[in-house]
C-alpha atoms as a PDB file:
ATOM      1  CA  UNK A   1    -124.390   0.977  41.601  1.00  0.00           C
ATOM      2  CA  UNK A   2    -124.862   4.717  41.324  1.00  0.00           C
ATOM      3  CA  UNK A   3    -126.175   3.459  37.143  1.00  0.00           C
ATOM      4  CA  UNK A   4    -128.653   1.352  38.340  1.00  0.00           C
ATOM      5  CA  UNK A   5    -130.219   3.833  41.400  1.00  0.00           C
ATOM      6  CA  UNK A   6    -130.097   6.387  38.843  1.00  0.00           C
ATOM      7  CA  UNK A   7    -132.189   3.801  35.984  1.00  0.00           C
ATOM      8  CA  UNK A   8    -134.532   2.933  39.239  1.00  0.00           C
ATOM      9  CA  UNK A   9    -135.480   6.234  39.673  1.00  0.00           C
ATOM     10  CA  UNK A  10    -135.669   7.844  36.297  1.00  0.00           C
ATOM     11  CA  UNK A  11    -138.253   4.494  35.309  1.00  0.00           C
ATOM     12  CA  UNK A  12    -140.313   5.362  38.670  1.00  0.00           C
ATOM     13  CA  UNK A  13    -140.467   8.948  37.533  1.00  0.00           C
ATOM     14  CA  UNK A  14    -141.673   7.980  33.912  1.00  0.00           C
ATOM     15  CA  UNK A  15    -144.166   6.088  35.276  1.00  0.00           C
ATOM     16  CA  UNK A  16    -145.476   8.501  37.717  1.00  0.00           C
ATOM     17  CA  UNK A  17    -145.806  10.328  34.267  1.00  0.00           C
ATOM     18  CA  UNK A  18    -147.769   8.079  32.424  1.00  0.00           C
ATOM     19  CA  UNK A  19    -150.143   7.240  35.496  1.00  0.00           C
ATOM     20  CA  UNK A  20    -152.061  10.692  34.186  1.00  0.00           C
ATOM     21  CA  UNK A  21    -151.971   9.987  30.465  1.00  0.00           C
ATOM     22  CA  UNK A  22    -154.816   8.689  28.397  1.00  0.00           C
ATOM     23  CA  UNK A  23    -151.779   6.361  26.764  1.00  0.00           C
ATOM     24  CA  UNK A  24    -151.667   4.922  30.098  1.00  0.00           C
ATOM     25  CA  UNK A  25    -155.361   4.831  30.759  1.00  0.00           C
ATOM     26  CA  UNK A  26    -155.977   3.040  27.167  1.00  0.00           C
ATOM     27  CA  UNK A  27    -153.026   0.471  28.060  1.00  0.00           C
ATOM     28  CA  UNK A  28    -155.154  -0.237  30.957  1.00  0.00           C
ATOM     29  CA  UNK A  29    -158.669  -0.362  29.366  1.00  0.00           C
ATOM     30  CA  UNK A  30    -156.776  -3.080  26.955  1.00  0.00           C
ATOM     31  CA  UNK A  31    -154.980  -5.271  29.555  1.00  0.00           C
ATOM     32  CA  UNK A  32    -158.340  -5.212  31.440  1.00  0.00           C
ATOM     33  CA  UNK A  33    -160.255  -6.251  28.592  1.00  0.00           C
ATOM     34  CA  UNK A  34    -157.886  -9.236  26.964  1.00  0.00           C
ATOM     35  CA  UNK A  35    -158.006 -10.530  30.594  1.00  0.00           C
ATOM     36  CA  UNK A  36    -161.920 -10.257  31.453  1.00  0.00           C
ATOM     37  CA  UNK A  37    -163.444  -9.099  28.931  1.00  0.00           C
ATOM     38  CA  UNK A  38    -165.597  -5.770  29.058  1.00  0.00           C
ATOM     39  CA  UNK A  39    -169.174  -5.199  28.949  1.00  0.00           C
ATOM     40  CA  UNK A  40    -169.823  -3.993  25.386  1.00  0.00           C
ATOM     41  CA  UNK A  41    -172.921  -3.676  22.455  1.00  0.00           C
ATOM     42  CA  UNK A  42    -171.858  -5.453  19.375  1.00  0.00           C
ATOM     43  CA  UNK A  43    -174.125  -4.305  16.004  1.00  0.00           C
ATOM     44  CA  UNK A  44    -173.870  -6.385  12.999  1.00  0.00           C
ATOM     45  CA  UNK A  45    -174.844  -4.166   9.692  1.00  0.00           C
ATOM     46  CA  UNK A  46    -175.148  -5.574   6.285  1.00  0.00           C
ATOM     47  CA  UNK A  47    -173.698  -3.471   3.576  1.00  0.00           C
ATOM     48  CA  UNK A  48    -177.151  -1.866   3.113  1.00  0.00           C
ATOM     49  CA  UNK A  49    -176.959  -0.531   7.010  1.00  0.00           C
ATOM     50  CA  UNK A  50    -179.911  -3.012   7.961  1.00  0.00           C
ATOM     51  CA  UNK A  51    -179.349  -4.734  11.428  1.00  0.00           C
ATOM     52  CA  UNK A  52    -178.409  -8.150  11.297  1.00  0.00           C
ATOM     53  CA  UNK A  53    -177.922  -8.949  14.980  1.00  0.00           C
ATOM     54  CA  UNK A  54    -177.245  -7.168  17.929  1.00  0.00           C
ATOM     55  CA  UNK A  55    -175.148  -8.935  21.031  1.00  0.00           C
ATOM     56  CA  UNK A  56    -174.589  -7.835  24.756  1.00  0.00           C
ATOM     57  CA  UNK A  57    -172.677  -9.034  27.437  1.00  0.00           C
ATOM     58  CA  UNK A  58    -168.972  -9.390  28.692  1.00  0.00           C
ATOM     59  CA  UNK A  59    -166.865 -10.024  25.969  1.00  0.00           C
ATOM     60  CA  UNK A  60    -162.802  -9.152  24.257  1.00  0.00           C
ATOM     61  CA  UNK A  61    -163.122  -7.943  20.323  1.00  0.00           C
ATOM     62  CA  UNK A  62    -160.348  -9.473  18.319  1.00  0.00           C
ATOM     63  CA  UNK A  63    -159.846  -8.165  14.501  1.00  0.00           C
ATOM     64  CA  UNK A  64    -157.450  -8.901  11.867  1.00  0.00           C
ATOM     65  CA  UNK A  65    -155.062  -6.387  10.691  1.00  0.00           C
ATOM     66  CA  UNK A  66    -157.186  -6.025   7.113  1.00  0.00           C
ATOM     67  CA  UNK A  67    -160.488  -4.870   8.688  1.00  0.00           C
ATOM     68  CA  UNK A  68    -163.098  -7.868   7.057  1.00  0.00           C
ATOM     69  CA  UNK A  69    -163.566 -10.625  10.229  1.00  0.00           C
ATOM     70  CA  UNK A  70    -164.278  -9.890  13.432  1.00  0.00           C
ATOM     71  CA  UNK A  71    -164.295 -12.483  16.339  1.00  0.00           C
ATOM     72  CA  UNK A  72    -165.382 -12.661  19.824  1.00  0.00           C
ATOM     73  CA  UNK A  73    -166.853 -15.151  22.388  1.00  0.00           C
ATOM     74  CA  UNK A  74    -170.113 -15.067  24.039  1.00  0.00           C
ATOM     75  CA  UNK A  75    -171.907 -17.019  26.151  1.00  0.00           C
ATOM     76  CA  UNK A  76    -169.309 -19.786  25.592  1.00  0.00           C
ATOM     77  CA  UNK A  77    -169.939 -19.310  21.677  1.00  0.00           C
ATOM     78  CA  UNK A  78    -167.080 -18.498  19.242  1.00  0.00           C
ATOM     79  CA  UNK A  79    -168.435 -15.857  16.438  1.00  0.00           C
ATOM     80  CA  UNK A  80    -166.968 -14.645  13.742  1.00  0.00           C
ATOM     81  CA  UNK A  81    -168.248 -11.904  11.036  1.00  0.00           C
ATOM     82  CA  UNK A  82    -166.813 -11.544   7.904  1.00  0.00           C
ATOM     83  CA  UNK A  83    -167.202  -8.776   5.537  1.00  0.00           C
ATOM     84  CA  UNK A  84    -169.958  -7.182   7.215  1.00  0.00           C
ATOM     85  CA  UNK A  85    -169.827  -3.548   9.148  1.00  0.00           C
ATOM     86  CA  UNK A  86    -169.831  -4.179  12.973  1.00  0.00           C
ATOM     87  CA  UNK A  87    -169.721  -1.639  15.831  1.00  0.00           C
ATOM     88  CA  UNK A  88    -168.857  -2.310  19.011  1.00  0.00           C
ATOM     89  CA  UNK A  89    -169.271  -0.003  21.987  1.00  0.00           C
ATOM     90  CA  UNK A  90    -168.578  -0.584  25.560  1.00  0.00           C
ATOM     91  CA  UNK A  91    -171.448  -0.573  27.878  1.00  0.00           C
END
């Protein structure tokens, strides 16, 4: 019994740690975003750095782990980019 009070306590106390933390806030920022999506700016570039399209609104970025497709939904739209530079920013 005296284990698990002691467990209890020291995972309160970590977490009372981590409440502070920009590890905590950016665990946050990504739970909030998978589940509602966050206002963000998405730029499309070609590989010349001329615009292609730009898209607004309330939206979750996935990529794939080798950097080339991006893909989001919009406005009840699935898009995906491949092989073209895109930066998103949150709004």
């Amino acid at each position: 019994m005296k284990k698990r009070i002691t467990l209890i306590i020291a995972a309160v106390l970590l977490l009372c740690g981590l409440v502070g933390c920009e590890t905590w806030d950016r665990l946050m920022k990504d739970t909030s975003s998978s589940v509602n999506g966050l206002k963000r700016t998405a730029v499309v570039y070609d590989q010349n750095g001329n615009v292609i399209k730009t898209y607004k609104g309330k939206f979750d970025v996935e990529i794939n782990e080798y950097g080339n497709k991006v893909k989001f939904d919009i406005d009840g739209k699935r898009v995906m980019i491949n092989n073209a530079v895109v930066i998103v920013e949150e709004d």
